[in-house]
N, C-alpha and C. Protein backbone atom coordinates (compact mmCIF):
# COMPACT_ATOMS: atom_id res chain seq x y z
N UNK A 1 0.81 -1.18 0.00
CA UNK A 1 0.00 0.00 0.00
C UNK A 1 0.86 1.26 0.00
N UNK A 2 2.16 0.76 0.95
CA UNK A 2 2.64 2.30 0.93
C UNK A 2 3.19 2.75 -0.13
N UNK A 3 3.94 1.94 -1.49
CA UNK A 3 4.23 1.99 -2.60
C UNK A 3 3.52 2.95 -3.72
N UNK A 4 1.76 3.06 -3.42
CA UNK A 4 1.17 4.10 -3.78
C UNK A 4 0.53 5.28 -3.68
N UNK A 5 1.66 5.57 -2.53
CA UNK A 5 1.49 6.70 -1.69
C UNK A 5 2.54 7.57 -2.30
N UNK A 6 2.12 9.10 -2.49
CA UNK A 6 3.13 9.93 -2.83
C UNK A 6 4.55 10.28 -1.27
N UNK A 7 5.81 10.45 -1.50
CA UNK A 7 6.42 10.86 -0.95
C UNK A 7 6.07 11.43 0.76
N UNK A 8 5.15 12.55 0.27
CA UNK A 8 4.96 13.66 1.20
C UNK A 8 4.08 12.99 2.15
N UNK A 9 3.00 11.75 1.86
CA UNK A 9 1.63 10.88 2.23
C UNK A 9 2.31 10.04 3.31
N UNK A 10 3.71 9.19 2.29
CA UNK A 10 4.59 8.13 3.43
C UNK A 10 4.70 8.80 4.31
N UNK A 11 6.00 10.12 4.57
CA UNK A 11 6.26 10.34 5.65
C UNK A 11 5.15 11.19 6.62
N UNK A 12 4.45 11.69 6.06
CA UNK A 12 3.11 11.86 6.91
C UNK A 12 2.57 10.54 8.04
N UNK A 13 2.51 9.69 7.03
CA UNK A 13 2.12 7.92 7.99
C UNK A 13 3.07 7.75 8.74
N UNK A 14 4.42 8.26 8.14
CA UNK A 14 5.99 7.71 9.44
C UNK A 14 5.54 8.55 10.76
N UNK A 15 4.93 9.87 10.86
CA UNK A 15 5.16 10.83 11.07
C UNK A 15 4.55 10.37 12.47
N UNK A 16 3.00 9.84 11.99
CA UNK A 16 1.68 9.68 12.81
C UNK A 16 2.00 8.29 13.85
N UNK A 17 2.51 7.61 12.63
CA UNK A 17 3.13 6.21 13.45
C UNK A 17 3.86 6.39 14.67
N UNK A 18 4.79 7.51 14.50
CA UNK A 18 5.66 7.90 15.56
C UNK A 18 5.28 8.24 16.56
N UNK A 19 4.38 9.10 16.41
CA UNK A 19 3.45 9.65 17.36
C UNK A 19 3.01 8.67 18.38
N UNK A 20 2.05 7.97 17.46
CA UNK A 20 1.22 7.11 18.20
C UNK A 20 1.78 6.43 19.15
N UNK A 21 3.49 5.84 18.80
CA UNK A 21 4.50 4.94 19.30
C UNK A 21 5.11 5.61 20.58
N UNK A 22 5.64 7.20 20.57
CA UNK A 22 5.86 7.98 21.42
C UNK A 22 4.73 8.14 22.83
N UNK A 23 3.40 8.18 21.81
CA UNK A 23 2.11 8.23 23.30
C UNK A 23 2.03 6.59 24.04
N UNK A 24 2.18 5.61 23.32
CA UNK A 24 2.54 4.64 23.93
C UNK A 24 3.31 4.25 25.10
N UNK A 25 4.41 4.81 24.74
CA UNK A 25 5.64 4.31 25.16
C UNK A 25 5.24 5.28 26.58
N UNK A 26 4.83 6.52 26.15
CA UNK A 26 4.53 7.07 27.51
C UNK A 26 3.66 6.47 28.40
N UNK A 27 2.48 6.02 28.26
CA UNK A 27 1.52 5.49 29.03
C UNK A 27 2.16 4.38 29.55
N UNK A 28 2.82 3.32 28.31
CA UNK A 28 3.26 2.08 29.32
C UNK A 28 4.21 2.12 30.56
N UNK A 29 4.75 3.51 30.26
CA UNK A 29 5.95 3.90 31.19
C UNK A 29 5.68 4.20 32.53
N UNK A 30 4.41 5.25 32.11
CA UNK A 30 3.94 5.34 33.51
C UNK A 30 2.74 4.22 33.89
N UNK A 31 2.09 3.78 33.37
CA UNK A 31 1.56 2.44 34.06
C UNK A 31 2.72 1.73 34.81
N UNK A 32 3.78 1.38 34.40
CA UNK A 32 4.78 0.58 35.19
C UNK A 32 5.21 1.15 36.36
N UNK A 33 5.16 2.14 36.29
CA UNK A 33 5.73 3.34 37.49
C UNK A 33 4.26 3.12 38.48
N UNK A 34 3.07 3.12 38.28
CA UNK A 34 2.71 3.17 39.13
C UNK A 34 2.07 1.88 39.99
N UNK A 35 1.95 0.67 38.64
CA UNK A 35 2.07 -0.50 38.91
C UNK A 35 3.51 -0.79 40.18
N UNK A 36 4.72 -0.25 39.88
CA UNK A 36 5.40 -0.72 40.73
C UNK A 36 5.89 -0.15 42.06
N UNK A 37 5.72 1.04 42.04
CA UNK A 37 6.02 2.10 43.41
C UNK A 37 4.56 1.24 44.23
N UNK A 38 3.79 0.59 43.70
CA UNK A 38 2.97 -0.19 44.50
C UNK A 38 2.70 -1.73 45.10
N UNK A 39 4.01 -2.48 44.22
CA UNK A 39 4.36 -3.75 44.97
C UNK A 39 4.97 -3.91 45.81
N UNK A 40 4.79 -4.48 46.62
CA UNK A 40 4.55 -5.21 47.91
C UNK A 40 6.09 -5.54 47.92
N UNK A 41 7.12 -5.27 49.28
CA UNK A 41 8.06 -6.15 49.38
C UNK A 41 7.93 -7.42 49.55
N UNK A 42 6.87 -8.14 50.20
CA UNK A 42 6.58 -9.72 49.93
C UNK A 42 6.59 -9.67 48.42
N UNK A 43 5.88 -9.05 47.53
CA UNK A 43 5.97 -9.19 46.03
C UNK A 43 7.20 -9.27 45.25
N UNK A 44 8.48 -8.58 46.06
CA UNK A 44 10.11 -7.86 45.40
C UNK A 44 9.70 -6.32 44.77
N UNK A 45 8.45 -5.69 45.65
CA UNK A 45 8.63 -4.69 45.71
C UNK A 45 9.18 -3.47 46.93
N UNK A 46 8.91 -2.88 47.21
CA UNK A 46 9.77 -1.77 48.17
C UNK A 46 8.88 -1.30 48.77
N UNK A 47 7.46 -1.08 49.22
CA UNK A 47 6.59 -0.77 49.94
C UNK A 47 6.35 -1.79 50.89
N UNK A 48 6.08 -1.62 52.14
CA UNK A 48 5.59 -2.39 52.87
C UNK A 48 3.74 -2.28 52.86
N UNK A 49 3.60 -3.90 52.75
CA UNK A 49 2.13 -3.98 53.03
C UNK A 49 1.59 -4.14 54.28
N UNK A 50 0.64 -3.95 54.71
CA UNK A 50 0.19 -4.44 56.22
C UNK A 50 -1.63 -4.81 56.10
N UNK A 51 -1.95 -3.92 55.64
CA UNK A 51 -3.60 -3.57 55.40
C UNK A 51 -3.54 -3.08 53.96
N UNK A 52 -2.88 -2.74 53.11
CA UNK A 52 -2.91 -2.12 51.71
C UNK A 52 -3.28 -0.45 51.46
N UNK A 53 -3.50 -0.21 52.68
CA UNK A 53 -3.81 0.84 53.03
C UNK A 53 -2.89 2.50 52.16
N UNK A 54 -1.76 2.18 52.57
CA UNK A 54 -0.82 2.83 51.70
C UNK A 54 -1.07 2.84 50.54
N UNK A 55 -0.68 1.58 49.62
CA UNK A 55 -0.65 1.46 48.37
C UNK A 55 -1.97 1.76 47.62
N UNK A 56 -3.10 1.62 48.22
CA UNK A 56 -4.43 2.26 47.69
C UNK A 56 -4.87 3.52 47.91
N UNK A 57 -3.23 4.19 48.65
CA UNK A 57 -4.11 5.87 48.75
C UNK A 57 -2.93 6.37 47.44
N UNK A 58 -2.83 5.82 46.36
CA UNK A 58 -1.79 6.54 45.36
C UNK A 58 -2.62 6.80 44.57
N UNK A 59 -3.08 7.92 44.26
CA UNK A 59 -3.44 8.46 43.53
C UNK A 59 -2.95 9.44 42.12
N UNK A 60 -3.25 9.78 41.10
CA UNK A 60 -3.24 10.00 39.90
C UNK A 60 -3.82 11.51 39.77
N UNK A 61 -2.90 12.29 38.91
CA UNK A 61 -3.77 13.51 38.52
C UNK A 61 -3.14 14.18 37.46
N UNK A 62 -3.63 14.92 36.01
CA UNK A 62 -2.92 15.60 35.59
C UNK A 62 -2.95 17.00 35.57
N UNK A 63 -3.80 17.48 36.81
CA UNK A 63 -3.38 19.14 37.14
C UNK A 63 -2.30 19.51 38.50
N UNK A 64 -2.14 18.12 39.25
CA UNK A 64 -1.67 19.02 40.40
C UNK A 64 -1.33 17.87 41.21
N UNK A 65 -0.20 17.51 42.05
CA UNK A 65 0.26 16.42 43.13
C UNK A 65 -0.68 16.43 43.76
N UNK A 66 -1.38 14.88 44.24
CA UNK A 66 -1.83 14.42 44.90
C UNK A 66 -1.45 15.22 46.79
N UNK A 67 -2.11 15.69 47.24
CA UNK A 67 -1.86 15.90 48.40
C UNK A 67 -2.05 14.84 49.28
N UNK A 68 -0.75 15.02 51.01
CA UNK A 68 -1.05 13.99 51.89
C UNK A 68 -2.63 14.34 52.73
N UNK A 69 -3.29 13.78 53.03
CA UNK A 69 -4.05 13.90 53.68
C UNK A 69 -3.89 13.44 55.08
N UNK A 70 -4.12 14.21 56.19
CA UNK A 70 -3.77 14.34 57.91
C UNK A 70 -4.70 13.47 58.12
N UNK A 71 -4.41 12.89 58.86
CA UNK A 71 -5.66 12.21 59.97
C UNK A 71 -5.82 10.92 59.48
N UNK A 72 -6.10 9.83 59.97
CA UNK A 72 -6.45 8.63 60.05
C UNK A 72 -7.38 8.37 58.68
N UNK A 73 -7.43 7.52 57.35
CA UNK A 73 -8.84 7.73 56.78
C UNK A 73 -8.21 5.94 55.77
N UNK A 74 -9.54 5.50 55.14
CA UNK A 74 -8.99 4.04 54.73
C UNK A 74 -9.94 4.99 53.27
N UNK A 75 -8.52 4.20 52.20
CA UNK A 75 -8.84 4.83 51.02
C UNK A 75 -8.80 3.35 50.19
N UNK A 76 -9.40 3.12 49.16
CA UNK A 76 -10.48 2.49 48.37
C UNK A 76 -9.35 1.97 47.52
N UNK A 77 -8.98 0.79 46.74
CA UNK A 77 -8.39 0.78 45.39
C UNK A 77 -8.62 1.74 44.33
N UNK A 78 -7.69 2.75 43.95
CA UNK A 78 -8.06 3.53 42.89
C UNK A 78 -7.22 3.09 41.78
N UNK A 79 -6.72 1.51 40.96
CA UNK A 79 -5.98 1.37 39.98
C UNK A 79 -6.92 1.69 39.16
N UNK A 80 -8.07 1.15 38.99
CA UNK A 80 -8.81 1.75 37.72
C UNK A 80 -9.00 3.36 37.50
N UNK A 81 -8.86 4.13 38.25
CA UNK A 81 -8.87 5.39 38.28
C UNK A 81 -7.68 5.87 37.39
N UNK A 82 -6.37 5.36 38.32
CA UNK A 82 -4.90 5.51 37.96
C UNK A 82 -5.04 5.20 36.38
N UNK A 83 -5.38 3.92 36.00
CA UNK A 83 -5.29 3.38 34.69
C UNK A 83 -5.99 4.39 33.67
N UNK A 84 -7.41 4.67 33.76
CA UNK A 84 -7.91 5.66 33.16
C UNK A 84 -7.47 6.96 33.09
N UNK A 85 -6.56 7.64 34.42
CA UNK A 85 -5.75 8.72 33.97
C UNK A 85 -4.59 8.85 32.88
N UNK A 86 -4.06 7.64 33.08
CA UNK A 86 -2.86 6.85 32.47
C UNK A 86 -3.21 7.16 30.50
N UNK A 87 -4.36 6.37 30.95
CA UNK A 87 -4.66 5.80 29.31
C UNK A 87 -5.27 7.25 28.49
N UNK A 88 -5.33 8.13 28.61
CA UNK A 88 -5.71 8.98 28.07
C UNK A 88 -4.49 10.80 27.98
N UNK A 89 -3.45 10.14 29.02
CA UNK A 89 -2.16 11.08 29.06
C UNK A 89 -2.15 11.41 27.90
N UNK A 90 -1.58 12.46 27.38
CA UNK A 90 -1.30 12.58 26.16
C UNK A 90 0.83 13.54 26.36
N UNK A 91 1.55 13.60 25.45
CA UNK A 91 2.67 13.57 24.80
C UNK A 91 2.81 15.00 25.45
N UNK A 92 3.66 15.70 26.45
CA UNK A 92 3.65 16.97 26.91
C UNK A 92 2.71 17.65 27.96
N UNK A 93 2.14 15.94 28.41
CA UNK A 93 1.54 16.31 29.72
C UNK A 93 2.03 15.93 30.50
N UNK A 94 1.99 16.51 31.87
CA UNK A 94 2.43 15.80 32.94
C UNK A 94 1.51 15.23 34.13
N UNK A 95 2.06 13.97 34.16
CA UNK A 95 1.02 13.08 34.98
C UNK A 95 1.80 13.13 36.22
N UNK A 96 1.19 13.61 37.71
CA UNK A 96 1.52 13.36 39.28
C UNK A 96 0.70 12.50 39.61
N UNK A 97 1.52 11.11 40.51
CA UNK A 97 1.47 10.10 41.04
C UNK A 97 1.67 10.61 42.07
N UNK A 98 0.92 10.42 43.27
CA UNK A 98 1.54 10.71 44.80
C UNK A 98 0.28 9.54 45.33
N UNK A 99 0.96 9.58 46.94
CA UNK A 99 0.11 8.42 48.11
C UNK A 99 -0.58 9.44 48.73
N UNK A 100 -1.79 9.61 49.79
CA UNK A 100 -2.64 10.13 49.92
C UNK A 100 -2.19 10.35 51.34
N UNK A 101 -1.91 8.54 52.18
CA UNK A 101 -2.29 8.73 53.26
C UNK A 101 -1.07 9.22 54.00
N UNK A 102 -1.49 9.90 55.23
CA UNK A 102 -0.81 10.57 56.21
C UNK A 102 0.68 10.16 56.15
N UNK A 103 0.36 8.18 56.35
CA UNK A 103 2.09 8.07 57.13
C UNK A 103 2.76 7.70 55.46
N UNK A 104 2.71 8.33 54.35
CA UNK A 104 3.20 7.87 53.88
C UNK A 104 4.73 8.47 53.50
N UNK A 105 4.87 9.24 53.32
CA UNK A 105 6.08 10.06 53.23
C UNK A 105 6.98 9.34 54.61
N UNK A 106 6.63 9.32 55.69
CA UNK A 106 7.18 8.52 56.70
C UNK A 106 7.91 6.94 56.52
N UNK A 107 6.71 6.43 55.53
CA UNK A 107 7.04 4.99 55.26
C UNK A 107 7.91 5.41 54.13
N UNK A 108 7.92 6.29 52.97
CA UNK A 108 8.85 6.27 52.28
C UNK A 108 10.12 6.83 52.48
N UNK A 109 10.28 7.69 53.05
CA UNK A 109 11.76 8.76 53.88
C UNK A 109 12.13 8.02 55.10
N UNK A 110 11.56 7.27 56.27
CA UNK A 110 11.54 7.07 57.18
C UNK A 110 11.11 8.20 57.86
N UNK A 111 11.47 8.05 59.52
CA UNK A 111 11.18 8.95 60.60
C UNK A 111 11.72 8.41 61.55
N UNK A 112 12.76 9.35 62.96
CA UNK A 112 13.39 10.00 63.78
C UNK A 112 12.85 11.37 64.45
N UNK A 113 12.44 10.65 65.56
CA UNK A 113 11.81 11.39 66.59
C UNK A 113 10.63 11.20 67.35
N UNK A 114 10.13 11.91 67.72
CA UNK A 114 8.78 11.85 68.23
C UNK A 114 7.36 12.21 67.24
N UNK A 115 6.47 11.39 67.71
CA UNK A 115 5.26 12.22 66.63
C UNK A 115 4.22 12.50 67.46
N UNK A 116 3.31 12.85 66.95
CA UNK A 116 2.47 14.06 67.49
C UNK A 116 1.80 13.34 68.74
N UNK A 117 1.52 11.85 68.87
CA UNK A 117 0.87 11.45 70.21
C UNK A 117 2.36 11.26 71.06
N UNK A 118 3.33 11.11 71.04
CA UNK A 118 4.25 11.66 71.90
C UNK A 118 4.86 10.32 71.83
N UNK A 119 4.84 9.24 70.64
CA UNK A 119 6.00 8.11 70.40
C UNK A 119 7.27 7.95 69.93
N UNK A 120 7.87 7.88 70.28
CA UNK A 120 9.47 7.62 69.86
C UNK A 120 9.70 7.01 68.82
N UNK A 121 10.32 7.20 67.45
CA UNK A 121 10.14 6.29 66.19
C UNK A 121 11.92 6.38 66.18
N UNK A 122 12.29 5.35 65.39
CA UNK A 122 13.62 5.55 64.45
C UNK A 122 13.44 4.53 63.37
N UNK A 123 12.88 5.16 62.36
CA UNK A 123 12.17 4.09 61.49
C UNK A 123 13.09 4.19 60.07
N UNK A 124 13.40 3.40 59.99
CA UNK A 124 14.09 3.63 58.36
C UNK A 124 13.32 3.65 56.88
N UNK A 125 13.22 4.52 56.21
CA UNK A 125 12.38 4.50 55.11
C UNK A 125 12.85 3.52 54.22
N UNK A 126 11.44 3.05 53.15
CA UNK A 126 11.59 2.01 52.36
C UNK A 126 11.80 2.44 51.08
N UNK A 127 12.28 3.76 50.77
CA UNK A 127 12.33 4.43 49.66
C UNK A 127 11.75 4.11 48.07
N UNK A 128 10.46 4.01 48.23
CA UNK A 128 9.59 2.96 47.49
C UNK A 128 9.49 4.65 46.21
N UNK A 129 9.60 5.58 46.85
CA UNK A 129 8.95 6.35 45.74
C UNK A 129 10.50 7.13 45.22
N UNK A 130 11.63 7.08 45.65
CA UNK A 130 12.46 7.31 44.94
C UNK A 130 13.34 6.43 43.76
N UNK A 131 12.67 4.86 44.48
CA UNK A 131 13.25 4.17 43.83
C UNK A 131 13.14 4.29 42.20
N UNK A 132 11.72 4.58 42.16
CA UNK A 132 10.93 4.32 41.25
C UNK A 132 11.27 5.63 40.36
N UNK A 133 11.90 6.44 41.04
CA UNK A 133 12.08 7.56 40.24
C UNK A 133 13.28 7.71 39.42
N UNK A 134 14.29 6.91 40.76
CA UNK A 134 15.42 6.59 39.94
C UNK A 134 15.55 5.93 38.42
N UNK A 135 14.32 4.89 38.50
CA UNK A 135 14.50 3.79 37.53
C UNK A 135 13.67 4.61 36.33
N UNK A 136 13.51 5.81 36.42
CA UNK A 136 12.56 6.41 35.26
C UNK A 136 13.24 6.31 33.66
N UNK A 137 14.53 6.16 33.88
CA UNK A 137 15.49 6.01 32.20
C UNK A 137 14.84 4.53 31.61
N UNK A 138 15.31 3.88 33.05
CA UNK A 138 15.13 2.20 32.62
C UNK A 138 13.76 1.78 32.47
N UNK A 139 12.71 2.45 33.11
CA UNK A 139 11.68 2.47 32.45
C UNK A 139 11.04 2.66 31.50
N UNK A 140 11.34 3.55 30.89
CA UNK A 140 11.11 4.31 29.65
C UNK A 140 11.70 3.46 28.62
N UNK A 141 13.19 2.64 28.72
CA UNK A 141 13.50 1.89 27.94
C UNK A 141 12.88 0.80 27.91
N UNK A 142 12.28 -0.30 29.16
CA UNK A 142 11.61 -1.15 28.87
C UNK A 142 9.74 -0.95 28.50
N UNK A 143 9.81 -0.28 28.46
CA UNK A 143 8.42 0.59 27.93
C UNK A 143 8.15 0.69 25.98
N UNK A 144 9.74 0.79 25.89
CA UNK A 144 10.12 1.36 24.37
C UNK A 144 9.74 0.04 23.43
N UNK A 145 10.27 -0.99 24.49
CA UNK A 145 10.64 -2.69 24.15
C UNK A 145 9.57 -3.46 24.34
N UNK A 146 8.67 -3.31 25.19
CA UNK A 146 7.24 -3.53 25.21
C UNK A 146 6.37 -3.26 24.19
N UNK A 147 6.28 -1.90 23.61
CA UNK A 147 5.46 -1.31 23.15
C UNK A 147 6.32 -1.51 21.15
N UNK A 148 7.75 -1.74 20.74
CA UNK A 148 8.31 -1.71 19.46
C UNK A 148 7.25 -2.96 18.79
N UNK A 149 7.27 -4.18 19.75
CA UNK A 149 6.93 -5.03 18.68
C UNK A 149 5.10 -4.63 18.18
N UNK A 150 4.46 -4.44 18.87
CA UNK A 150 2.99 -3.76 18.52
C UNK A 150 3.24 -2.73 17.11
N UNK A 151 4.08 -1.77 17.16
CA UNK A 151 4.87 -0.80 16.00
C UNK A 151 5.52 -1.71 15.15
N UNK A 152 6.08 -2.65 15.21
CA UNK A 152 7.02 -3.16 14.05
C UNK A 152 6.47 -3.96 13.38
N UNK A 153 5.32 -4.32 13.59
CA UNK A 153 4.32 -5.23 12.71
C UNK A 153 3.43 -4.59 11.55
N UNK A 154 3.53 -3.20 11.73
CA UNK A 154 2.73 -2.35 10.68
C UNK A 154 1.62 -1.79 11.02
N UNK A 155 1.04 -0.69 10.61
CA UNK A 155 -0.06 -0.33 10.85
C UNK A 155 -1.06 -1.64 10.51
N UNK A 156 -2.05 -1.28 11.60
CA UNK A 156 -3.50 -2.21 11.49
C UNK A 156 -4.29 -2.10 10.75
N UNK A 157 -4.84 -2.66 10.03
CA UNK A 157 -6.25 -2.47 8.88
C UNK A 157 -7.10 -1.72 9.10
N UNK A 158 -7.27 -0.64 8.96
CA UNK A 158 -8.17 0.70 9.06
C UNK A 158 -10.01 0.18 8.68
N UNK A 159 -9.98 0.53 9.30
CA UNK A 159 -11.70 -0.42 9.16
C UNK A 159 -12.89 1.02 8.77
């Protein structure tokens, strides 16, 4: 087909292809990111589970970081939420991932000192959300590698 396409038509299709491959690669990237700043060290992830409590207050937004929220509160599975923010990102947006609940910055940084009911902590953080930040190159590359073979098979039959 592409054989009877003028010049200017092909790279138009290279153009779009790219595109499409680029918005990909983004979404799968951050799906993985938030798929994994949320497994479980029983899983060989870096969060600790107890109640899931943590890992279901991560929330998704593309106007503005998720704020911590104070006070005691049990927050809901929001992956389908996450996923639907995910899947509709587009190329020059920016998507904030943050955890909701109170102790979480605690569980991820640790904590040294006292807290507000007057307990003594020396807790070492599980650095679950830097990790993940670190690995943002290597993500993006296995994202690239995920998402080439879907692209290298050709456009799909236009229906």
């Amino acid at each position: 087909m592409a054989e009877n396409l003028s010049f200017t038509a092909q790279v138009s299709e290279w153009v779009k292809a790219e595109q499409e491959r680029e918005a990909a690669v983004l979404r799968t990237a951050a799906q993985m990111v938030a798929n994994n700043v949320r497994t479980s060290v029983a899983q060989g992830g870096r969060i600790p589970v107890d109640t899931g409590n943590l890992k279901n207050s991560l929330m998704a937004s593309t106007t503005s970081m998720p704020t911590v929220e104070q006070g005691e509160k049990e927050y809901p599975d929001q992956s389908g939420e996450i996923e639907l923010i995910i899947a509709n990102l587009d190329v020059g947006e920016t998507l904030y991932l943050g955890f909701q609940a109170a102790y979480g910055p605690r569980m991820n940084y640790g904590f040294v000192g006292e807290d507000s009911l007057g307990r003594l902590y020396n807790q070492a953080g599980f650095g679950f959300v830097d990790a993940e930040a670190q690995d943002w190159p290597q993500t993006v590359k296995r994202a690239e590698e995920t998402v080439r073979g879907r692209f290298e098979a050709g456009p799909s039959p236009r229906t």
